[in-house]
C-alpha atoms as a PDB file:
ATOM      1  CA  UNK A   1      -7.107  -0.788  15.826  1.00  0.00           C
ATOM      2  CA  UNK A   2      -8.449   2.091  13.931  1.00  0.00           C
ATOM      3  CA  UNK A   3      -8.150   2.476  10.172  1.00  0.00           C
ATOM      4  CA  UNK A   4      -7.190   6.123   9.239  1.00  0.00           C
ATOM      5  CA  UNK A   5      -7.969   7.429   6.075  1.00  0.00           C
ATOM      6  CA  UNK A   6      -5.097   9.306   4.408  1.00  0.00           C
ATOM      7  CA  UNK A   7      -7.859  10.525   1.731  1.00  0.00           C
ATOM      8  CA  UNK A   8     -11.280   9.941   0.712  1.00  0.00           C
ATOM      9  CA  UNK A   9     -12.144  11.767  -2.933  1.00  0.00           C
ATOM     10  CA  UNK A  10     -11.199   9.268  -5.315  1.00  0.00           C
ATOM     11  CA  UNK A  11      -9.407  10.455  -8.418  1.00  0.00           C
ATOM     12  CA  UNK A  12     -11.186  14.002  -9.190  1.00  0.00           C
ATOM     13  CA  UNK A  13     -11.670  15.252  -5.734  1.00  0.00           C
ATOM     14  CA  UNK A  14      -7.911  15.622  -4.625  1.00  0.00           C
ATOM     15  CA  UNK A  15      -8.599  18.578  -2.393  1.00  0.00           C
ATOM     16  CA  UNK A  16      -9.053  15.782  -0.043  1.00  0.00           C
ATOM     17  CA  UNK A  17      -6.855  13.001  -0.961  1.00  0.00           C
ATOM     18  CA  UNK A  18      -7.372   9.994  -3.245  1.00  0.00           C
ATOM     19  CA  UNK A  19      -8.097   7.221  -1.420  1.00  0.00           C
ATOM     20  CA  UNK A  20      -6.638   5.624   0.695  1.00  0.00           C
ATOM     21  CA  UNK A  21      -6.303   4.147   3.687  1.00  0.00           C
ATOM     22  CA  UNK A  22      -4.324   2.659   6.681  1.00  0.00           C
ATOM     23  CA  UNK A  23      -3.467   1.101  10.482  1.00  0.00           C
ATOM     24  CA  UNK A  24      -1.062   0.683  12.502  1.00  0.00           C
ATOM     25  CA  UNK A  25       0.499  -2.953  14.389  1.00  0.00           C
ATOM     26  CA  UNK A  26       3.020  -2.296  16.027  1.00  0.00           C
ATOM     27  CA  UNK A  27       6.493  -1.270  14.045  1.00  0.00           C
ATOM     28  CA  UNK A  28       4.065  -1.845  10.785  1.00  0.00           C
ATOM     29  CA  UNK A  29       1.608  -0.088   9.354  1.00  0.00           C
ATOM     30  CA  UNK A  30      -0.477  -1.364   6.175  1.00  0.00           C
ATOM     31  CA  UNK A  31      -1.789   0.700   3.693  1.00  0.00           C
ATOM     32  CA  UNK A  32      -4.409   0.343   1.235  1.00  0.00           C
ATOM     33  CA  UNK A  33      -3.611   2.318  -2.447  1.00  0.00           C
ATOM     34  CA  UNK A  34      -1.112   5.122  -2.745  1.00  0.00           C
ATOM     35  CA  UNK A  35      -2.544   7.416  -5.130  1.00  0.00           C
ATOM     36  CA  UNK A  36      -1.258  10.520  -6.502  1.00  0.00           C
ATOM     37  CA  UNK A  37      -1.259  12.844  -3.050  1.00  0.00           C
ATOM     38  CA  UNK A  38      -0.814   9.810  -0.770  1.00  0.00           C
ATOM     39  CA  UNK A  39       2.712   9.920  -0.208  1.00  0.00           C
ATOM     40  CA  UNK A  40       3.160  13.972  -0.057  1.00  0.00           C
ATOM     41  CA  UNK A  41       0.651  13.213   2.850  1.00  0.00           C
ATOM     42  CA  UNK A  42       2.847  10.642   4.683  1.00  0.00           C
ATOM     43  CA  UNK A  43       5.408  12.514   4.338  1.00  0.00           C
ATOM     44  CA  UNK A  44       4.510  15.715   5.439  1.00  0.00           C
ATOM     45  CA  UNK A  45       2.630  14.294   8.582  1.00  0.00           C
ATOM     46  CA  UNK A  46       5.893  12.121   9.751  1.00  0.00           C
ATOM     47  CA  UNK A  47       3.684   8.763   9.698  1.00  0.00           C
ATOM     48  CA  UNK A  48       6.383   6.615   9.101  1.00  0.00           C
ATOM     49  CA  UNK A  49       8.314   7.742  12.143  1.00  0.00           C
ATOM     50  CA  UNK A  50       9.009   4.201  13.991  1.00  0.00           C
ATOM     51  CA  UNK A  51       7.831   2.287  11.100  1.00  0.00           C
ATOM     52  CA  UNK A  52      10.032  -0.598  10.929  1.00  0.00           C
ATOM     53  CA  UNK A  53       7.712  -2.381   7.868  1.00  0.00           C
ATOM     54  CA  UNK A  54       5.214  -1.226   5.732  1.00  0.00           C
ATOM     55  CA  UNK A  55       2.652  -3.369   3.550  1.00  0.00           C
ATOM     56  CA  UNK A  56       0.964  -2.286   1.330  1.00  0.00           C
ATOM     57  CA  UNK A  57      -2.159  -3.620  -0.828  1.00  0.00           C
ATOM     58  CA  UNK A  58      -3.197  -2.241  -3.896  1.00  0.00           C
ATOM     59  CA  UNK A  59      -6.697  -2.831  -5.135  1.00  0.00           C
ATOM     60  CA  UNK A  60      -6.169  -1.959  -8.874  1.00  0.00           C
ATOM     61  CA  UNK A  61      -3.408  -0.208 -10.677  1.00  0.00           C
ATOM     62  CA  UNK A  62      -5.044   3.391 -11.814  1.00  0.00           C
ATOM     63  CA  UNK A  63      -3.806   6.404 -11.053  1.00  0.00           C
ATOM     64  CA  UNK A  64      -5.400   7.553  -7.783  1.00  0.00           C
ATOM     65  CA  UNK A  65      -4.213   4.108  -6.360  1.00  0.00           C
ATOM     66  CA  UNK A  66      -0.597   3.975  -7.174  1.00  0.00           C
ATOM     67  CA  UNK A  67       0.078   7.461  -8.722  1.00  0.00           C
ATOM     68  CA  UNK A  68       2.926   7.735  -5.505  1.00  0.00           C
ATOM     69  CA  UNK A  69       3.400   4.817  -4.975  1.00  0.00           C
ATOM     70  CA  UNK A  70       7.336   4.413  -6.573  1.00  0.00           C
ATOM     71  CA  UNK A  71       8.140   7.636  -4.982  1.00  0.00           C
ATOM     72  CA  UNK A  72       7.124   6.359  -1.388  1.00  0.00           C
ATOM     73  CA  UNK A  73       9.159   2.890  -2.147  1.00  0.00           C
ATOM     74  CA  UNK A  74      11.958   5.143  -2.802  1.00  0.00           C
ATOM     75  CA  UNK A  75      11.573   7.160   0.634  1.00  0.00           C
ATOM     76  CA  UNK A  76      11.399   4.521   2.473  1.00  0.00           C
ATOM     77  CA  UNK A  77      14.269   2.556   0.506  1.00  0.00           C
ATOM     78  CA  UNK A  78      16.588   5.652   0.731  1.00  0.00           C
ATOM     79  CA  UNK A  79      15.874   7.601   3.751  1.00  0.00           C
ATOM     80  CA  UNK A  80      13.651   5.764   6.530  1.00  0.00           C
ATOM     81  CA  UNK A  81      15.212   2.428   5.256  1.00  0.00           C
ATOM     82  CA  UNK A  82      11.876   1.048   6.272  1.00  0.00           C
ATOM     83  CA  UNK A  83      11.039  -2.788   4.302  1.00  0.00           C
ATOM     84  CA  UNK A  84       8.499  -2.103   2.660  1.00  0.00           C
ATOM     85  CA  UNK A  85       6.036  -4.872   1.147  1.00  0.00           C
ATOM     86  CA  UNK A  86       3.534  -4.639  -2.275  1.00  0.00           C
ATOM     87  CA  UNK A  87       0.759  -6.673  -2.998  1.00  0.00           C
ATOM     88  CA  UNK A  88      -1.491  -6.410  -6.025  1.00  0.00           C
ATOM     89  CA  UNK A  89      -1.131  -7.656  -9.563  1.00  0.00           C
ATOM     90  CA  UNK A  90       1.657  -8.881 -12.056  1.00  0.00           C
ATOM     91  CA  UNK A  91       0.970  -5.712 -14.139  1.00  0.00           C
ATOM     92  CA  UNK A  92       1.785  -3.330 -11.481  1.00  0.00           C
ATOM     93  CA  UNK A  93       5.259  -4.944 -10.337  1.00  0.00           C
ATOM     94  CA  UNK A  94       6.643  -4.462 -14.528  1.00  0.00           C
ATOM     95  CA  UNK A  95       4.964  -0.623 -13.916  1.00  0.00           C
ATOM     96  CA  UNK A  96       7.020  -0.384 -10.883  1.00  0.00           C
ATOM     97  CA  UNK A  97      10.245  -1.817 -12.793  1.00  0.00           C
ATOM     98  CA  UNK A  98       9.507   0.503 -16.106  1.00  0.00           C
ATOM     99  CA  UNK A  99       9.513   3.622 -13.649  1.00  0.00           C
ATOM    100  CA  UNK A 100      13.239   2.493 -12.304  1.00  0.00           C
ATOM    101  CA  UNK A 101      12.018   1.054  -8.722  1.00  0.00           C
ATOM    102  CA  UNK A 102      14.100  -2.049  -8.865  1.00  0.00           C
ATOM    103  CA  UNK A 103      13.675  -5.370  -7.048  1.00  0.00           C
ATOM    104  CA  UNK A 104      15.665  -4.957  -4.221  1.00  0.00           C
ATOM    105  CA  UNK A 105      14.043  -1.953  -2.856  1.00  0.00           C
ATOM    106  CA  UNK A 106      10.835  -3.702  -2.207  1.00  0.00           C
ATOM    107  CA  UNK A 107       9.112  -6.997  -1.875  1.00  0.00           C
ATOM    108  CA  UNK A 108       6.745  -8.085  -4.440  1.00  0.00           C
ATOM    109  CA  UNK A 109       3.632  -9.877  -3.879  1.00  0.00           C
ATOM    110  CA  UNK A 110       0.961 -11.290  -6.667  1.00  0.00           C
ATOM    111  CA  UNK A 111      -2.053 -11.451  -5.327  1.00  0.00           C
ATOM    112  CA  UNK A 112      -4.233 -11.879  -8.148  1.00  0.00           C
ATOM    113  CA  UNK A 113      -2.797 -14.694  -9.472  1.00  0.00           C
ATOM    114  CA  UNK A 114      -5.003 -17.350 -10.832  1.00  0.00           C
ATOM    115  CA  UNK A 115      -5.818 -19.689  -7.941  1.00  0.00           C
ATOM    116  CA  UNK A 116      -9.076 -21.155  -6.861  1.00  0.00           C
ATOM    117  CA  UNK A 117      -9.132 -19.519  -3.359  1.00  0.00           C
ATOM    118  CA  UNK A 118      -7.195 -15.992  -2.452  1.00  0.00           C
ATOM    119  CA  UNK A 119      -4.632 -16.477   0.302  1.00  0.00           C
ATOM    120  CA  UNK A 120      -5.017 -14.356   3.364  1.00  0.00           C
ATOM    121  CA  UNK A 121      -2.493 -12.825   4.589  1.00  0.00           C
ATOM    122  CA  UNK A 122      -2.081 -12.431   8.304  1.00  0.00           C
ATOM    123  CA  UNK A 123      -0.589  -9.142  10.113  1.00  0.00           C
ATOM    124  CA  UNK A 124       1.294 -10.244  13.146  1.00  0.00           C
ATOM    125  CA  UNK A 125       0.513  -8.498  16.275  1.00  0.00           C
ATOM    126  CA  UNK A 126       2.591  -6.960  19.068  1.00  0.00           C
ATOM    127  CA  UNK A 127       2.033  -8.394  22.172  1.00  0.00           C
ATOM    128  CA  UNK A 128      -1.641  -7.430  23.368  1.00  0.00           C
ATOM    129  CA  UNK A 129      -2.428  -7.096  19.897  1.00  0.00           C
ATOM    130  CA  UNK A 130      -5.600  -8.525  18.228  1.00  0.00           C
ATOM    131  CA  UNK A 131      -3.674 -10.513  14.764  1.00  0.00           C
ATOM    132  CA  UNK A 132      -5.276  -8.802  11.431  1.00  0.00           C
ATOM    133  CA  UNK A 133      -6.085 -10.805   8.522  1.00  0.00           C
ATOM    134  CA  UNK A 134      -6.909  -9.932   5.030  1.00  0.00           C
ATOM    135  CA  UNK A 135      -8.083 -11.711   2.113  1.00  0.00           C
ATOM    136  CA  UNK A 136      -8.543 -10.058  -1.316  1.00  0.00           C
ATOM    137  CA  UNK A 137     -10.624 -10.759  -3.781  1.00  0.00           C
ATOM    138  CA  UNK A 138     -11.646 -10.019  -7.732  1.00  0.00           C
ATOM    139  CA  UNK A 139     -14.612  -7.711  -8.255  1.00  0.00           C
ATOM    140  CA  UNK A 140     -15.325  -5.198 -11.119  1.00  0.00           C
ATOM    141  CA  UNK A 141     -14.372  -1.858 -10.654  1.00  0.00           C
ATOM    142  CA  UNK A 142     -17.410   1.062 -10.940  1.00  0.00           C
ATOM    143  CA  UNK A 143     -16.278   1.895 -14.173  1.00  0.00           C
ATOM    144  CA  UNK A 144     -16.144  -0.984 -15.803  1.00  0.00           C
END
């Protein structure tokens, strides 16, 4: 498994990409934010070409981590008619709603909910494949 970075500057160094970052399994790749030039990059590099799912985990709801994210919801709703899953907070599902992407064009996940232990999620392999498992968790962001 490698994890491919998609961009590394943050959110005022977009000559090379806000962050992000991804792998594949199989027919699914998970991603990690989708900042402003995220999806322009998927797109124009043909990533999602035999992508049957995509998951995708969002670490906190600024800009440079969600900027694209609607618009590659809506490319993969409307033309790769790839499922496509979102995990992250109950704020950024009602931004996702206010900018039009409606329920049915994605699967929400709250992962920041109140509980005493974070779930983990597991990423089921292909045969051969090592099985991926991730478990967020709250922290403070730099800024804060």
């Amino acid at each position: 498994m490698n994890l491919n970075f998609l961009g590394a500057g943050s959110d005022f160094n977009t000559r090379i990409g806000n962050t992000s970052a991804f792998f594949m399994c199989g027919e699914t790749m998970v991603m990690f934010d989708c900042g402003e030039t995220v999806f322009s990059r998927i797109e124009q590099s043909d990533l999602l070409d035999g992508i049957k799912n995509l998951k995708i985990f969002i670490t906190h709801n600024h800009p440079d981590h969600i900027g694209s994210l609607g618009s590659l919801i809506f490319y993969c709703f409307y033309v790769k008619k790839i499922n496509v899953e979102v995990y992250g907070n109950k704020e950024l599902d009602a931004i996702l709603k206010m900018s039009g992407v409606w329920e049915n064009q994605y699967v929400f996940q709250n992962i920041f909910d109140s509980v005493s232990e974070p779930p983990t999620y597991v990423i089921k392999p292909v045969l051969g494949q090592q099985e991926f498992k991730i478990t967020p968790f709250i922290t403070s962001h730099a800024l804060n």
